[in-house]
C-alpha atoms as a PDB file:
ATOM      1  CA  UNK A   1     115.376  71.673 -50.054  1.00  0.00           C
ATOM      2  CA  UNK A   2     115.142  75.082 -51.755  1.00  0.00           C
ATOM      3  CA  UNK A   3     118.260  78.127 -51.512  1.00  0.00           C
ATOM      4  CA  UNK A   4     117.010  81.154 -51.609  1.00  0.00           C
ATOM      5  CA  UNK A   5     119.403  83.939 -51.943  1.00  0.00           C
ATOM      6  CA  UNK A   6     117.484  87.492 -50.442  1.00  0.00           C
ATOM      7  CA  UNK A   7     119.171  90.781 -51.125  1.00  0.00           C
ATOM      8  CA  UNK A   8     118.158  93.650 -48.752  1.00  0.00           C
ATOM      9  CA  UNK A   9     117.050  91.423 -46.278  1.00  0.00           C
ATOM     10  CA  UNK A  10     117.115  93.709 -43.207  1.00  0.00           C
ATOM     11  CA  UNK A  11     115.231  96.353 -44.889  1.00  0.00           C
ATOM     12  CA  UNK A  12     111.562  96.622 -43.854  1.00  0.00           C
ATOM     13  CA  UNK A  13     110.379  94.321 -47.102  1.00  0.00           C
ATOM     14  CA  UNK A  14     112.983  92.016 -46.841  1.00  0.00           C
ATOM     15  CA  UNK A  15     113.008  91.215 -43.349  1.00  0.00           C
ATOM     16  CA  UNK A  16     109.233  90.321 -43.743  1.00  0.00           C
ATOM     17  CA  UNK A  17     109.684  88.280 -46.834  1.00  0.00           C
ATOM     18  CA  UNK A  18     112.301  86.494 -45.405  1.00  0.00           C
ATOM     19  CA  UNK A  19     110.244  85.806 -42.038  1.00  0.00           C
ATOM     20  CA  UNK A  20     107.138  84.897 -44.710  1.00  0.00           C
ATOM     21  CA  UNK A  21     109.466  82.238 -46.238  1.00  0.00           C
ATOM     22  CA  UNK A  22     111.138  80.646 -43.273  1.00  0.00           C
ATOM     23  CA  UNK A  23     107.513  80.362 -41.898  1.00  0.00           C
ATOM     24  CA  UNK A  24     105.593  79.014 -44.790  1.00  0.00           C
ATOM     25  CA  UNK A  25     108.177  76.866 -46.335  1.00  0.00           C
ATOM     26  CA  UNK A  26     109.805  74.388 -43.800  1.00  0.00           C
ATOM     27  CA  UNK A  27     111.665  73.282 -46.951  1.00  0.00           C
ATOM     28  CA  UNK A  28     113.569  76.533 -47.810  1.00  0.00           C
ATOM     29  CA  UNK A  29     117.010  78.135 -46.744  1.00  0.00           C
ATOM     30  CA  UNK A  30     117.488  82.258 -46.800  1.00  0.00           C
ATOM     31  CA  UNK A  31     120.708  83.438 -47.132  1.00  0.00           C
ATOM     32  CA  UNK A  32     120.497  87.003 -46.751  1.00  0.00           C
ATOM     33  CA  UNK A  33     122.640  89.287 -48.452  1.00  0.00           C
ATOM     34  CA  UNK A  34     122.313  93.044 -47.388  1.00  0.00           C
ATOM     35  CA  UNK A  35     124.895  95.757 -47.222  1.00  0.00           C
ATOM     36  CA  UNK A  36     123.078  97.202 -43.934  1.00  0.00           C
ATOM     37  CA  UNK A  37     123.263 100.911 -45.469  1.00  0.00           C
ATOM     38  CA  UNK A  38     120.267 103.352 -43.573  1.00  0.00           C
ATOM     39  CA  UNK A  39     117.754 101.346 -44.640  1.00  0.00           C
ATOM     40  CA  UNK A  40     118.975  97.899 -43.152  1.00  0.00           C
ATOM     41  CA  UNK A  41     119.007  96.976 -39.249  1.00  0.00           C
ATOM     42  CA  UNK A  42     120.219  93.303 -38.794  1.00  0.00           C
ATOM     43  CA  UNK A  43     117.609  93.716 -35.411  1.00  0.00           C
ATOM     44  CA  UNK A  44     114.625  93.553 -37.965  1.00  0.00           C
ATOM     45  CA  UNK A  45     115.598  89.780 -37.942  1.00  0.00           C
ATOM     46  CA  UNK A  46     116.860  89.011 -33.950  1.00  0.00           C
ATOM     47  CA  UNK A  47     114.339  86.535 -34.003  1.00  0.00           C
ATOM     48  CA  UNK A  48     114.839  84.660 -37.136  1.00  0.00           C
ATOM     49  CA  UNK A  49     118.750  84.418 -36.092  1.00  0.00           C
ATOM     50  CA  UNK A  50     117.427  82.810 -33.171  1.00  0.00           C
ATOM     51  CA  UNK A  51     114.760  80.562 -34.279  1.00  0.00           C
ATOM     52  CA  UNK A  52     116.421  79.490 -37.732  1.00  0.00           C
ATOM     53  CA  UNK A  53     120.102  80.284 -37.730  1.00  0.00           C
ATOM     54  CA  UNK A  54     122.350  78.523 -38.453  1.00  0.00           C
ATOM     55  CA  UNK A  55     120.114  75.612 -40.279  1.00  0.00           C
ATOM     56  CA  UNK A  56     117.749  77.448 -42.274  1.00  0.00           C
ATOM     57  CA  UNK A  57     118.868  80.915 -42.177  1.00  0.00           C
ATOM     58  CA  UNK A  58     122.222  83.077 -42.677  1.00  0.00           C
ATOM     59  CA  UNK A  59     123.524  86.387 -42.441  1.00  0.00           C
ATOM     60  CA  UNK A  60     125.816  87.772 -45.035  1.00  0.00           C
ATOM     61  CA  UNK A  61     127.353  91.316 -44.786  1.00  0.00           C
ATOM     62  CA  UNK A  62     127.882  92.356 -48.369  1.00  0.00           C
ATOM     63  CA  UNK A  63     127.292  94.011 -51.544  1.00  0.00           C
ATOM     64  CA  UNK A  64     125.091  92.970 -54.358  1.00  0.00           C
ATOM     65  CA  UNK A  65     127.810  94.839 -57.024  1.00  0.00           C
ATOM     66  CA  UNK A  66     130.675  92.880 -55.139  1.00  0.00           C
ATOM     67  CA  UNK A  67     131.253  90.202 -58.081  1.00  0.00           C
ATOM     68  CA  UNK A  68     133.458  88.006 -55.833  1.00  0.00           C
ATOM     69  CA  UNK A  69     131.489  88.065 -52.867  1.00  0.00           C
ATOM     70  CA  UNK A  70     128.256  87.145 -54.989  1.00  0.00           C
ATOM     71  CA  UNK A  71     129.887  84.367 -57.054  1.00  0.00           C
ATOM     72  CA  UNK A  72     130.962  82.990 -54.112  1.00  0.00           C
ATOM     73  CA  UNK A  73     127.835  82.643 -52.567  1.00  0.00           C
ATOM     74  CA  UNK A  74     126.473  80.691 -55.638  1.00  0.00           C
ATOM     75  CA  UNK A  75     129.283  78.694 -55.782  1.00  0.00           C
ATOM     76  CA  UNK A  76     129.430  77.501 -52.348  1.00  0.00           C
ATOM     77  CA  UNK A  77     125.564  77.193 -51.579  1.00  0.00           C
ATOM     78  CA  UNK A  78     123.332  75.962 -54.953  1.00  0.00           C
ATOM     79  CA  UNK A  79     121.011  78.666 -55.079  1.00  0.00           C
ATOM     80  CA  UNK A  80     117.637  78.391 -56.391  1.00  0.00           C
ATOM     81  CA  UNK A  81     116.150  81.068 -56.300  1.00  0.00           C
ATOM     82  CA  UNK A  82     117.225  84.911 -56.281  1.00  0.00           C
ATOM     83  CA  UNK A  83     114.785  87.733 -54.551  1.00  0.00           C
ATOM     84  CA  UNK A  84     115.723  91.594 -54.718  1.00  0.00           C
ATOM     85  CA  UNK A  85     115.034  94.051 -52.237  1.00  0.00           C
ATOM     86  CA  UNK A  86     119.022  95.505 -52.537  1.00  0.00           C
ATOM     87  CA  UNK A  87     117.678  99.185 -53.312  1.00  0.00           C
ATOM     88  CA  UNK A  88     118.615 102.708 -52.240  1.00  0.00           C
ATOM     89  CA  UNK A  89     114.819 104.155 -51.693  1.00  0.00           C
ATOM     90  CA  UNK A  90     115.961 107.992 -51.221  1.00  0.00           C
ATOM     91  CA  UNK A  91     117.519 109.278 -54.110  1.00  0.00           C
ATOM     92  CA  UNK A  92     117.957 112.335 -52.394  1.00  0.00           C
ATOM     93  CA  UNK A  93     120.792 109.942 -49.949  1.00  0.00           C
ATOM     94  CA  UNK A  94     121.750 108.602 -53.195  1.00  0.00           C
ATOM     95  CA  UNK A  95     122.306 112.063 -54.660  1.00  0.00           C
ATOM     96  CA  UNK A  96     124.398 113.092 -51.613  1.00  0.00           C
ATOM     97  CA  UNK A  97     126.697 109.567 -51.693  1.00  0.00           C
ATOM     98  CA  UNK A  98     127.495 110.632 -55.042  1.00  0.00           C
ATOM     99  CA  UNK A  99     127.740 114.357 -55.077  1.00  0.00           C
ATOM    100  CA  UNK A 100     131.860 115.003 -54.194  1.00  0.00           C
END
């Protein structure tokens, strides 16, 4: 069995990588770690929570720069494999977050 830990995985990308793995690799668990800012929509996967959940496939609201949360995550489920899609794609939205 292979852990795969998926950041961003209700953005567009992610939600298709993580449908691409569950599909092609009966072998392989997704945790999916996405902070579900404007670019994620837990909906993208309705049917993966359905079809794989909670056996092959889970949900985790969170941050990537959230040390505990993270840690926690490899401690309690041996993770093999990381994949990155945790990104803010508008740096004009970025720009505004940060502006005071």
């Amino acid at each position: 069995m292979m852990n795969i830990l998926i950041t961003g995985g209700c953005g567009f990308i992610g939600s298709n990588f993580v449908r691409h793995i569950l599909k092609n690799h009966p072998g392989a668990t997704v945790i999916n770690l996405d902070k579900l800012t404007y670019a994620g929509n837990p909906a993208n996967l309705t049917d993966v929570e359905r079809r794989y959940a909670p056996s092959r496939y889970q949900f985790i609201k969170g941050d990537i720069a959230d040390k505990e949360k993270v840690e926690a995550i490899f401690r309690g489920s041996n993770i093999d494999w990381v994949v990155n899609f945790a990104a803010e794609s508008h740096v004009d939205n970025l720009w505004n977050l940060l502006s005071p």
